[in-house]
C-alpha atoms as a PDB file:
ATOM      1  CA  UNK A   1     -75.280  62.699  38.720  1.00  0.00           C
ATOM      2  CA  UNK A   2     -77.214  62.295  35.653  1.00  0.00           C
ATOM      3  CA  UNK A   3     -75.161  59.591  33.032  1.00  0.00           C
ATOM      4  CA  UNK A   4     -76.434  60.304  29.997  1.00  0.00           C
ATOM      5  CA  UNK A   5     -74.747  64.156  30.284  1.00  0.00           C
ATOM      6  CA  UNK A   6     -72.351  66.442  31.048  1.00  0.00           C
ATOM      7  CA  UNK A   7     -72.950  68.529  34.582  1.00  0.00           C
ATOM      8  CA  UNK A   8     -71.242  71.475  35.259  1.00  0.00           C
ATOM      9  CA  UNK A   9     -70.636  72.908  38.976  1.00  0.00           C
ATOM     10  CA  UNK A  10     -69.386  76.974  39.397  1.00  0.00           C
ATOM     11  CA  UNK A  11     -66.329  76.863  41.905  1.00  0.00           C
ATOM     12  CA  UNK A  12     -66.144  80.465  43.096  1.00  0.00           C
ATOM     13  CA  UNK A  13     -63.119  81.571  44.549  1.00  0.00           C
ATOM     14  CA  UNK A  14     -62.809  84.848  46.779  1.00  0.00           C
ATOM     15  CA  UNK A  15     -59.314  86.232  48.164  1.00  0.00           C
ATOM     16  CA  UNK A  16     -59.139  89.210  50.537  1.00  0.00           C
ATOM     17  CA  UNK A  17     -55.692  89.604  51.921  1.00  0.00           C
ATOM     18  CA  UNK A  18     -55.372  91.114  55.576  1.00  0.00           C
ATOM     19  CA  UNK A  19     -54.939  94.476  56.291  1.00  0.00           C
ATOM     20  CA  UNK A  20     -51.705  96.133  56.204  1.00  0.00           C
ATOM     21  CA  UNK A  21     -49.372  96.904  59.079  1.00  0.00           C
ATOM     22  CA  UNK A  22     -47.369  99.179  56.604  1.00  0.00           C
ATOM     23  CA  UNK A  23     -48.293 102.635  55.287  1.00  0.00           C
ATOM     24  CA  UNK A  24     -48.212 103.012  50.847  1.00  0.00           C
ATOM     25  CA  UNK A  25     -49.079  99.696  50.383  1.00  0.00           C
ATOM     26  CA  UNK A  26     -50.991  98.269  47.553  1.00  0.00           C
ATOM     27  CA  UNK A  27     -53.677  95.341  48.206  1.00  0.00           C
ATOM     28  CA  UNK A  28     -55.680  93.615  45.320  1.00  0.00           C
ATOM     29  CA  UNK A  29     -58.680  91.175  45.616  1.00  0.00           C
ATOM     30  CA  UNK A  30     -58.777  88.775  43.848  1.00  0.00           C
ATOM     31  CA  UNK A  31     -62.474  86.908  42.761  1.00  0.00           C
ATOM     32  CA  UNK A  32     -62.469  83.635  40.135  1.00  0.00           C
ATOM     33  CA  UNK A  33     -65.410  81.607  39.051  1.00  0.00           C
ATOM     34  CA  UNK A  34     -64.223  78.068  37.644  1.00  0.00           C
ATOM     35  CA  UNK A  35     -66.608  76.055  35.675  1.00  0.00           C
ATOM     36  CA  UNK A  36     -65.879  72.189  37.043  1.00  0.00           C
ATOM     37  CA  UNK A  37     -67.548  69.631  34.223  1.00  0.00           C
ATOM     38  CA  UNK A  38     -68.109  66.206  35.510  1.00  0.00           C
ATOM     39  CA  UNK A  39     -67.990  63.999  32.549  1.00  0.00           C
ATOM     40  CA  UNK A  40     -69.603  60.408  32.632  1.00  0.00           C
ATOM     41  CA  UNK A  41     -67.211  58.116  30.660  1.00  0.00           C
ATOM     42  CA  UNK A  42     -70.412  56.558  28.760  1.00  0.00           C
ATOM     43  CA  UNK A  43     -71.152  59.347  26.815  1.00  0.00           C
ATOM     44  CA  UNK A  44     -71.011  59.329  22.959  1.00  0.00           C
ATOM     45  CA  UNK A  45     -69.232  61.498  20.832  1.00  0.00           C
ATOM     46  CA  UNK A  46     -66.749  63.922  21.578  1.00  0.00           C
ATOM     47  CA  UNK A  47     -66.561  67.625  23.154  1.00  0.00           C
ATOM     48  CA  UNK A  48     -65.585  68.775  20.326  1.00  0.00           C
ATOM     49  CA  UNK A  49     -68.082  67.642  18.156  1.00  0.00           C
ATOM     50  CA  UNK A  50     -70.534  69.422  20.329  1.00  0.00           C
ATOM     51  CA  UNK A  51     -70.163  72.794  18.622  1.00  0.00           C
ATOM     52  CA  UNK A  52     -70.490  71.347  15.444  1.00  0.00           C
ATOM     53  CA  UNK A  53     -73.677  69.753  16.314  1.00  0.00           C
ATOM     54  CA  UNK A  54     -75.436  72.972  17.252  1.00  0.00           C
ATOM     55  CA  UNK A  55     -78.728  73.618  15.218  1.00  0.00           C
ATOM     56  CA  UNK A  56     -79.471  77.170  14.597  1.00  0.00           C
ATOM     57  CA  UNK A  57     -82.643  78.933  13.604  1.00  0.00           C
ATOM     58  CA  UNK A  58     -83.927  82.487  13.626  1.00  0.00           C
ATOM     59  CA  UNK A  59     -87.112  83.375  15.433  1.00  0.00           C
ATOM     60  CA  UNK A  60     -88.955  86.232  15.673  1.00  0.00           C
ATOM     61  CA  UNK A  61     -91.469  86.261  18.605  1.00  0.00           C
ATOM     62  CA  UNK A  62     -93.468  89.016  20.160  1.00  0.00           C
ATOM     63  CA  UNK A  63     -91.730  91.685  18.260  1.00  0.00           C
ATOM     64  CA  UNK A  64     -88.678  90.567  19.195  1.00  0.00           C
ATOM     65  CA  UNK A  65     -85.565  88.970  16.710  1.00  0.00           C
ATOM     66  CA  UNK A  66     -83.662  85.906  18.429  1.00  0.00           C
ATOM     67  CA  UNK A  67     -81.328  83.364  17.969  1.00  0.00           C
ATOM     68  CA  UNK A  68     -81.787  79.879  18.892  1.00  0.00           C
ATOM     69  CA  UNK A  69     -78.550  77.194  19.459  1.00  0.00           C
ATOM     70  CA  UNK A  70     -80.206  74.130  20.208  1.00  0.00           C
ATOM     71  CA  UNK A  71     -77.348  71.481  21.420  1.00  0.00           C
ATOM     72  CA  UNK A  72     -78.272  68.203  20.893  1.00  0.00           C
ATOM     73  CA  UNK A  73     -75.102  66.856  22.280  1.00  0.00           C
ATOM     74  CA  UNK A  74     -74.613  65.205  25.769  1.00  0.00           C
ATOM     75  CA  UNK A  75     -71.773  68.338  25.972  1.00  0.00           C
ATOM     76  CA  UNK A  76     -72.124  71.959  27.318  1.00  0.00           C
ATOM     77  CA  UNK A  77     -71.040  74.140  24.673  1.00  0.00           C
ATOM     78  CA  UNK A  78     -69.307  77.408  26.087  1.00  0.00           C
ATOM     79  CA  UNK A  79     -69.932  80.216  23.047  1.00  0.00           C
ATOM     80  CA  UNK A  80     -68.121  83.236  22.429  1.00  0.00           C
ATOM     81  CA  UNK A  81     -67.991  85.589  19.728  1.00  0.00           C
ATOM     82  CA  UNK A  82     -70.632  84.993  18.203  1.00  0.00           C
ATOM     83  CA  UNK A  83     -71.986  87.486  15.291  1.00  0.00           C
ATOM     84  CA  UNK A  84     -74.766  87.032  12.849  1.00  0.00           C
ATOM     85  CA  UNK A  85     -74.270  88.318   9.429  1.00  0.00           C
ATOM     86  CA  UNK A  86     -77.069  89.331   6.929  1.00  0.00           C
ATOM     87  CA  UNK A  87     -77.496  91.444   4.411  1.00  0.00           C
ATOM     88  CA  UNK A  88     -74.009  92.697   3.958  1.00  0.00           C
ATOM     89  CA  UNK A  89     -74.194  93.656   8.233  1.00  0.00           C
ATOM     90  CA  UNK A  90     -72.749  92.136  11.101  1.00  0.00           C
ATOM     91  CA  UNK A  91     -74.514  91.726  14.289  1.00  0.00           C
ATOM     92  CA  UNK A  92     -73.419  90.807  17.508  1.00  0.00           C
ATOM     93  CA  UNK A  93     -74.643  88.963  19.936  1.00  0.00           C
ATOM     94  CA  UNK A  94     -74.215  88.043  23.496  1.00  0.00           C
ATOM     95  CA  UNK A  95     -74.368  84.108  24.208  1.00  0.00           C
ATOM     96  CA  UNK A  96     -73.589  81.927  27.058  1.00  0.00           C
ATOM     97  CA  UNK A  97     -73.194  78.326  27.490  1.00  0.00           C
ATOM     98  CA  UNK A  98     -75.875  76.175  25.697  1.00  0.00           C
ATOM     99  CA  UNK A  99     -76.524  73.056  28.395  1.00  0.00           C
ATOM    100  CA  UNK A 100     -77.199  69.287  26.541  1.00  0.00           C
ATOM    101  CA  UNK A 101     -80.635  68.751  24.842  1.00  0.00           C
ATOM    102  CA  UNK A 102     -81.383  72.798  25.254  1.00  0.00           C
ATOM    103  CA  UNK A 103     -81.885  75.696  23.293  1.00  0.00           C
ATOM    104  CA  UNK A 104     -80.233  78.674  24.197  1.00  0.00           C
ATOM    105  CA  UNK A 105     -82.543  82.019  23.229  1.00  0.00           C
ATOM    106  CA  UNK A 106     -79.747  84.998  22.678  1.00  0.00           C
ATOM    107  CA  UNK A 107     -81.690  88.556  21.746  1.00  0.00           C
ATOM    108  CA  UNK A 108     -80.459  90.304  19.067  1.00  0.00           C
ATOM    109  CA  UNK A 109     -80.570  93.812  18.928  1.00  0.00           C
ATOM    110  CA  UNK A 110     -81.074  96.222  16.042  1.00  0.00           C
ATOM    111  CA  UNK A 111     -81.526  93.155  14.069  1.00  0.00           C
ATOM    112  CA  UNK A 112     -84.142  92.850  11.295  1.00  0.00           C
ATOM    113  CA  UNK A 113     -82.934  89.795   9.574  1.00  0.00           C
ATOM    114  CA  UNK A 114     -85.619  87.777  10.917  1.00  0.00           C
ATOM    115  CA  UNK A 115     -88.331  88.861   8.751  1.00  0.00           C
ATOM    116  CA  UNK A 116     -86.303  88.680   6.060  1.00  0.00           C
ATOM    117  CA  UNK A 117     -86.221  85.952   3.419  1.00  0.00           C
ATOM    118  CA  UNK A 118     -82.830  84.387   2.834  1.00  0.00           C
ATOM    119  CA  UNK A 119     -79.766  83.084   4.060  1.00  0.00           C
ATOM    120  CA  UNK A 120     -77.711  84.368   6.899  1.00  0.00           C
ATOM    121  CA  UNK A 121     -74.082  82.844   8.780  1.00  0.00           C
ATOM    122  CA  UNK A 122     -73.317  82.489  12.168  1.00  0.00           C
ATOM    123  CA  UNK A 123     -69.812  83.065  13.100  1.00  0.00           C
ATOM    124  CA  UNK A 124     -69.054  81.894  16.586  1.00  0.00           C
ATOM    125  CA  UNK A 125     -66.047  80.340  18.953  1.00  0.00           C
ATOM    126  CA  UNK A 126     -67.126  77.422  20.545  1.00  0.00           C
ATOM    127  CA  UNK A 127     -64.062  77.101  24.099  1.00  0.00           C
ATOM    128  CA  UNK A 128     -62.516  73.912  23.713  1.00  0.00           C
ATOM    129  CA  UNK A 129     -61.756  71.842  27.185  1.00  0.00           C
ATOM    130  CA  UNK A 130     -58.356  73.586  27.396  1.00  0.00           C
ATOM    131  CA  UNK A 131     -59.541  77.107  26.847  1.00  0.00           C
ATOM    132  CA  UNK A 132     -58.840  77.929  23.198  1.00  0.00           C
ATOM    133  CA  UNK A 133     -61.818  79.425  21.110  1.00  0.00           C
ATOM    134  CA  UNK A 134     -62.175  77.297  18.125  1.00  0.00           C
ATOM    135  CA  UNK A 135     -64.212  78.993  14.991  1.00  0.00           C
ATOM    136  CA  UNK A 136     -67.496  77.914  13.049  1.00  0.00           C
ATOM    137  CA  UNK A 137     -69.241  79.363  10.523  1.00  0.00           C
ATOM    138  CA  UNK A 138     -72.834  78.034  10.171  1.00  0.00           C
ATOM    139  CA  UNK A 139     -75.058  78.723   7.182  1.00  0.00           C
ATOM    140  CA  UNK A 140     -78.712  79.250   7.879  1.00  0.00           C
ATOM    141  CA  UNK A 141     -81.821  79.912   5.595  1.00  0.00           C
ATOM    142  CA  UNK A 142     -85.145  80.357   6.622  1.00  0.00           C
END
């Protein structure tokens, strides 16, 4: 395991209960996925400063509008809700989790903020180790 970082494992969990002797009976499957994080004791800073420490930036490349998070942190940061807002309109976006030292590239659709000059805010929920979505709101100009 790497110790300047965070790793995270996916524990996938898959229940199928047996078939019924009885007639009417209702069965339910049940499938989890678990993110594990092993967390060397080393590292500096906290988790959550992580979310905090996101730099983002607007690109536009090949036609296309994105977002960048780059996470400098030795942290995963787990995003939800994010939206971009510019020009009086909300956009939003569908993000994952940004791994430590990468950028995360998130498309964003019906978006032409990029080629526009000027300031626009990222609102986004960073997870927190016990689950809760904590709120940012980021400022960015280009």
């Amino acid at each position: 395991m790497p110790a300047d970082k965070e790793s995270v494992f996916w524990l996938s969990v898959q229940e199928i209960p047996q078939k019924s002797e009885a007639d009417n009976t209702l069965q339910i499957a049940v499938r989890q996925r678990i993110k594990l994080f092993y967390r060397p004791t080393t590292l500096s800073g906290t988790p959550e400063d992580s979310a905090t420490r996101l730099q983002w930036q607007l690109l536009n490349e090949s036609g296309k509008n994105w977002l960048l998070a780059t996470n400098p942190s030795p942290y995963h940061v787990s995003l939800s809700a994010v939206t971009l807002k510019h020009g009086g309109k909300s956009y939003p976006v569908e993000t994952e989790m940004v791994a430590p030292g990468t950028t995360g590239r998130f498309l964003l659709k019906g978006v032409d903020a990029v080629s526009a000059k000027g300031a626009a805010q990222v609102n986004f929920s960073a997870i927190n180790d016990y689950g809760v979505p904590i709120k940012h709101v980021i400022s960015i100009t280009r």
